[in-house]
Protein backbone atom coordinates (compact mmCIF):
# COMPACT_ATOMS: atom_id res chain seq x y z
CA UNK A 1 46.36 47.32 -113.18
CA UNK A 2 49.06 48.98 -110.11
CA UNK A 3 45.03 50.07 -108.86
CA UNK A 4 43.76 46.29 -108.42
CA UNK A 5 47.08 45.30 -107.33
CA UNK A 6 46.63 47.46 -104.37
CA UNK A 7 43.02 46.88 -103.51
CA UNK A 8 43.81 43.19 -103.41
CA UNK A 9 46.66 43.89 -101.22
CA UNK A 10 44.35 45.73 -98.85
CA UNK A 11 41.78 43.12 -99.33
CA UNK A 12 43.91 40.60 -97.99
CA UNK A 13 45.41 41.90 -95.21
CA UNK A 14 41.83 43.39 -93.70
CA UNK A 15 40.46 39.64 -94.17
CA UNK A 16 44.03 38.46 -92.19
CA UNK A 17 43.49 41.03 -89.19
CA UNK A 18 39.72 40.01 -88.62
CA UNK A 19 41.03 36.31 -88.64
CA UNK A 20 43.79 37.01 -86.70
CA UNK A 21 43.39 39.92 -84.39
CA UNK A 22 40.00 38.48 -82.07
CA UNK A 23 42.17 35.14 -81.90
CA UNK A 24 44.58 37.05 -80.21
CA UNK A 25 42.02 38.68 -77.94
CA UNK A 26 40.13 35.17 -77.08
CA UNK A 27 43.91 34.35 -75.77
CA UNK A 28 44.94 37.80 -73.84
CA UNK A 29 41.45 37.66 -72.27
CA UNK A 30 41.79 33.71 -71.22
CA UNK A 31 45.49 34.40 -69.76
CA UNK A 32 44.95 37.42 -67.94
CA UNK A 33 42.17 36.37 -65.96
CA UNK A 34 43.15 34.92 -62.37
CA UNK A 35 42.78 30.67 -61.57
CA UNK A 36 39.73 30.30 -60.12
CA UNK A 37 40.32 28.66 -56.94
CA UNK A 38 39.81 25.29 -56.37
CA UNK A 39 36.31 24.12 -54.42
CA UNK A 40 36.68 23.97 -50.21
CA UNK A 41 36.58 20.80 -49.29
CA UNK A 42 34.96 19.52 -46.85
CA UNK A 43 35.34 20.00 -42.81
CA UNK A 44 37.84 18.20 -40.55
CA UNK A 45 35.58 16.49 -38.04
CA UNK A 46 36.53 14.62 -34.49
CA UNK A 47 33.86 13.12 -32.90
CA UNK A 48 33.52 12.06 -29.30
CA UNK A 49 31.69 8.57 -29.41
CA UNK A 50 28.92 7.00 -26.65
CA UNK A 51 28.69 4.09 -23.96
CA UNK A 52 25.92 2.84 -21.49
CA UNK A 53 28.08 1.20 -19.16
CA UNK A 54 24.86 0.35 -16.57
CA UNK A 55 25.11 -3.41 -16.00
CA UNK A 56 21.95 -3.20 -13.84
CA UNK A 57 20.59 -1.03 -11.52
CA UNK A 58 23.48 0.89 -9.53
CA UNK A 59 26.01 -1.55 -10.96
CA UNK A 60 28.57 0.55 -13.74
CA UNK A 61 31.72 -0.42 -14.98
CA UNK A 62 33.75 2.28 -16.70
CA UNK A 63 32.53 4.20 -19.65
CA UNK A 64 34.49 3.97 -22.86
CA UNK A 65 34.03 6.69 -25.85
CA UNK A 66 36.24 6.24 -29.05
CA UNK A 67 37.97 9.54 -30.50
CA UNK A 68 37.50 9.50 -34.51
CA UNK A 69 38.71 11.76 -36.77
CA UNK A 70 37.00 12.38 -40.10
CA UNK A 71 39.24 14.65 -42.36
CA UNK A 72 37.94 15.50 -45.70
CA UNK A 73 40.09 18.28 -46.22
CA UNK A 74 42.66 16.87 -48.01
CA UNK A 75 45.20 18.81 -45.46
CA UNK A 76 47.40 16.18 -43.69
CA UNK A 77 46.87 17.17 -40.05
CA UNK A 78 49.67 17.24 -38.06
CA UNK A 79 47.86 18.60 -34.79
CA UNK A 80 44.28 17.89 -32.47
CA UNK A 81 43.54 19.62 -29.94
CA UNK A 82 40.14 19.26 -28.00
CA UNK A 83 38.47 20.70 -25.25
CA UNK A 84 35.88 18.39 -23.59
CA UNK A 85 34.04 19.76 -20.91
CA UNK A 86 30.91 18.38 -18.53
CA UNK A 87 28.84 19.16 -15.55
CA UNK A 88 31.50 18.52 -12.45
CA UNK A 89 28.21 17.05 -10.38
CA UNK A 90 26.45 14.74 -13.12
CA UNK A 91 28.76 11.77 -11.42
CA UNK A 92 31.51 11.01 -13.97
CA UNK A 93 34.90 11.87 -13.86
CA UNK A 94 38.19 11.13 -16.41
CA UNK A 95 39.89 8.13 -16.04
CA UNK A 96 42.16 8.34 -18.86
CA UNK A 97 43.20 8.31 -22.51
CA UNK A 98 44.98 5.68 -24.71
CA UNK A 99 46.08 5.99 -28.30
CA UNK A 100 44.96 3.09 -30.85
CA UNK A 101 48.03 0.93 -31.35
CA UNK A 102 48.52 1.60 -34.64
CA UNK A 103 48.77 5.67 -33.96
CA UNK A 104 51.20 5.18 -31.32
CA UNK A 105 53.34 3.05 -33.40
CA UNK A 106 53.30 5.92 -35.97
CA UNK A 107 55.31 8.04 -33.34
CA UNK A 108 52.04 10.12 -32.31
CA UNK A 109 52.13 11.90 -29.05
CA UNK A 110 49.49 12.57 -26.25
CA UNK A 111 49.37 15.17 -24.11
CA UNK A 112 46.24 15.72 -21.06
CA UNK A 113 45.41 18.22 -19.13
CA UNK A 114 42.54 18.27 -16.50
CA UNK A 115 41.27 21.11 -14.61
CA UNK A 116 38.33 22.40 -12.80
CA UNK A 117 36.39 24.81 -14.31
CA UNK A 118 33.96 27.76 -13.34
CA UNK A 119 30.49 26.86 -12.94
CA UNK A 120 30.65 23.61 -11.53
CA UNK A 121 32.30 22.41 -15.21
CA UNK A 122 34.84 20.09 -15.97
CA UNK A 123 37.24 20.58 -18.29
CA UNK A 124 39.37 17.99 -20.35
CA UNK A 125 42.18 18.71 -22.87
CA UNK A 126 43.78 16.77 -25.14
CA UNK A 127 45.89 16.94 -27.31
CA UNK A 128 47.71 14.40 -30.63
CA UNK A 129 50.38 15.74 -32.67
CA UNK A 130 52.24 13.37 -35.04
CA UNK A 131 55.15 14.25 -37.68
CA UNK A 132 54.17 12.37 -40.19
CA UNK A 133 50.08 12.91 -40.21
CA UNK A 134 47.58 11.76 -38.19
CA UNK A 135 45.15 8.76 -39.99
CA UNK A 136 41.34 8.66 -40.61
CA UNK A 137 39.47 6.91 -38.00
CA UNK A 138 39.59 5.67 -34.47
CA UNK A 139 43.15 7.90 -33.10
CA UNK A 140 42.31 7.32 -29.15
CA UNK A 141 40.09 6.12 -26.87
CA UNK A 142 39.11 8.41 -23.51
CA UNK A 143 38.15 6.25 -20.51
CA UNK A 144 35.55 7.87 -17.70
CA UNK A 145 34.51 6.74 -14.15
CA UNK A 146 30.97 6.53 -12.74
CA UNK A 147 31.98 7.65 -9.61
CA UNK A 148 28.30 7.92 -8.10
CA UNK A 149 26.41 5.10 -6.60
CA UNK A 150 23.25 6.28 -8.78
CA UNK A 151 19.87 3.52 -7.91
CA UNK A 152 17.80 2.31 -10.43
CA UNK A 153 15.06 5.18 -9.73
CA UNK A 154 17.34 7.73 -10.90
CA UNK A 155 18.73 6.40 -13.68
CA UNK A 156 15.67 4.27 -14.90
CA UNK A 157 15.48 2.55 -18.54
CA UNK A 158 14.68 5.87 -20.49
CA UNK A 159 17.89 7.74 -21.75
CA UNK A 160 19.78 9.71 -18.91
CA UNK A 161 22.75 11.26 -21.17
CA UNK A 162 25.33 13.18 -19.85
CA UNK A 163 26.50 15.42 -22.43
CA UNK A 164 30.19 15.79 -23.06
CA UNK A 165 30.87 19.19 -25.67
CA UNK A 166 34.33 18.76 -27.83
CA UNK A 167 35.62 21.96 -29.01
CA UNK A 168 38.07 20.98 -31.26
CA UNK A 169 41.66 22.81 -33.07
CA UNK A 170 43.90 21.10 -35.72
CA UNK A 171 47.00 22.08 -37.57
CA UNK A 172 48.74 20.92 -40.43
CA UNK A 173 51.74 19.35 -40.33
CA UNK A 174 53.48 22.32 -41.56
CA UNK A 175 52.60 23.71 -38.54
CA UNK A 176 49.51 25.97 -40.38
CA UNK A 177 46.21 26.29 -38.66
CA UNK A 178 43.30 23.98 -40.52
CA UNK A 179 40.20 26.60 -40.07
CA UNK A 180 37.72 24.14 -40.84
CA UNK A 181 36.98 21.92 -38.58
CA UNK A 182 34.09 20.69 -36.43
CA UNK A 183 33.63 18.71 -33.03
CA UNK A 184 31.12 16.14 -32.56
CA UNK A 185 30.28 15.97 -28.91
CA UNK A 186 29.89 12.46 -26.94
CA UNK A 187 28.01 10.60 -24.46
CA UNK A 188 27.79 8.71 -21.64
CA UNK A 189 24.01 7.25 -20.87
CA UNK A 190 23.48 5.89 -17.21
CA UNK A 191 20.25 4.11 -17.98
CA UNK A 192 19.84 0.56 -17.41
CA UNK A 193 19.04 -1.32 -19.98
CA UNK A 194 17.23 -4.71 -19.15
CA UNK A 195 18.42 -8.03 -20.21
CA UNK A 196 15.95 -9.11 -22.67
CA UNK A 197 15.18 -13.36 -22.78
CA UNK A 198 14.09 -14.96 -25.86
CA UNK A 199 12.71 -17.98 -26.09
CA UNK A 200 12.30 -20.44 -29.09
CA UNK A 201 9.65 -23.29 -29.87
CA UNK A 202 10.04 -25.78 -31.99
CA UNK A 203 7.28 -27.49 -33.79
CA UNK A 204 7.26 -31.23 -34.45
């Protein structure tokens, strides 16, 4: 009788540790193991926008290209930087650059610095830093000069784009560098573009 007393004993205990014991494994192994870190999101983008500003032949008024930032990294930015350069003889040359009301309101700041560059290339830099974040969308607008009388046989009506690369930086707002990040470059297109008349009959 002390005999089955004892197996049952055993019995029960075995049955307990195979219940018990790989529960207790499941959990060690789940805890130990590191987070798994969270997706990348997406890149912080500026893009340089693009104007015709040919009102007819070797008539131009000045060219106007928006400055939009697209940031789907879910890192407030707190810092743009971008370096715009061009061909110093392709007949344009920076004006200036405004920031969107609502941006300078926010207590953003603007900083521009011009200089020639090597290789007949002009260089533009600007920068926007703002305490509290910079917003998605339009942030500035850059202004550029057509500063050659071009004639309607150079420019023609087929695209003549003058290219203008953006090399962009950003930073958080706690002062951190944001590594990914892209720059769209703009454009300025000289061609004329021809006033096109259209006429409407009506039938009676």
């Amino acid at each position: 009788m002390r005999m089955s007393k004892i197996s049952f004993s055993v019995l029960a205990a075995l049955f307990i540790g195979f219940v018990v014991l790989p529960s207790q494994l499941v959990f060690s192994q789940e805890t130990d193991q590191p987070h798994q870190a969270p997706p990348a999101g997406d890149a912080l983008q500026v893009t340089l926008g693009r104007d015709s500003p040919n009102l007819g032949g070797n008539v131009f008024r000045d060219a106007f290209l928006s400055y939009t930032l697209d940031n789907a990294t879910g890192i407030t930015t707190g810092k743009l930087t971008s370096d715009i350069s061009f061909p110093s003889s392709e007949g344009i040359a920076f004006e200036r650059a405004e920031l969107t009301p609502e941006v300078e309101a926010s207590g953003a700041t603007l900083e521009i610095e011009v200089a020639e560059g090597e290789d007949d290339v002009s260089r533009l830099k600007i920068t926007i830093s703002s305490n509290s974040g910079l917003p998605d969308g339009i942030i500035a607008n850059l202004v550029f000069k057509v500063i050659k009388e071009f004639t309607f046989e150079e420019v023609g009506t087929d695209e003549h784009l003058i290219t203008l690369d953006n090399s962009i930086s950003a930073w958080a707002t706690d002062e951190k560098e944001i590594t990914d990040v892209m720059g769209e470059p703009g454009g300025i297109d000289l061609a004329y573009a021809p006033v096109v008349f259209a006429c409407l009959f009506y039938m009676h």
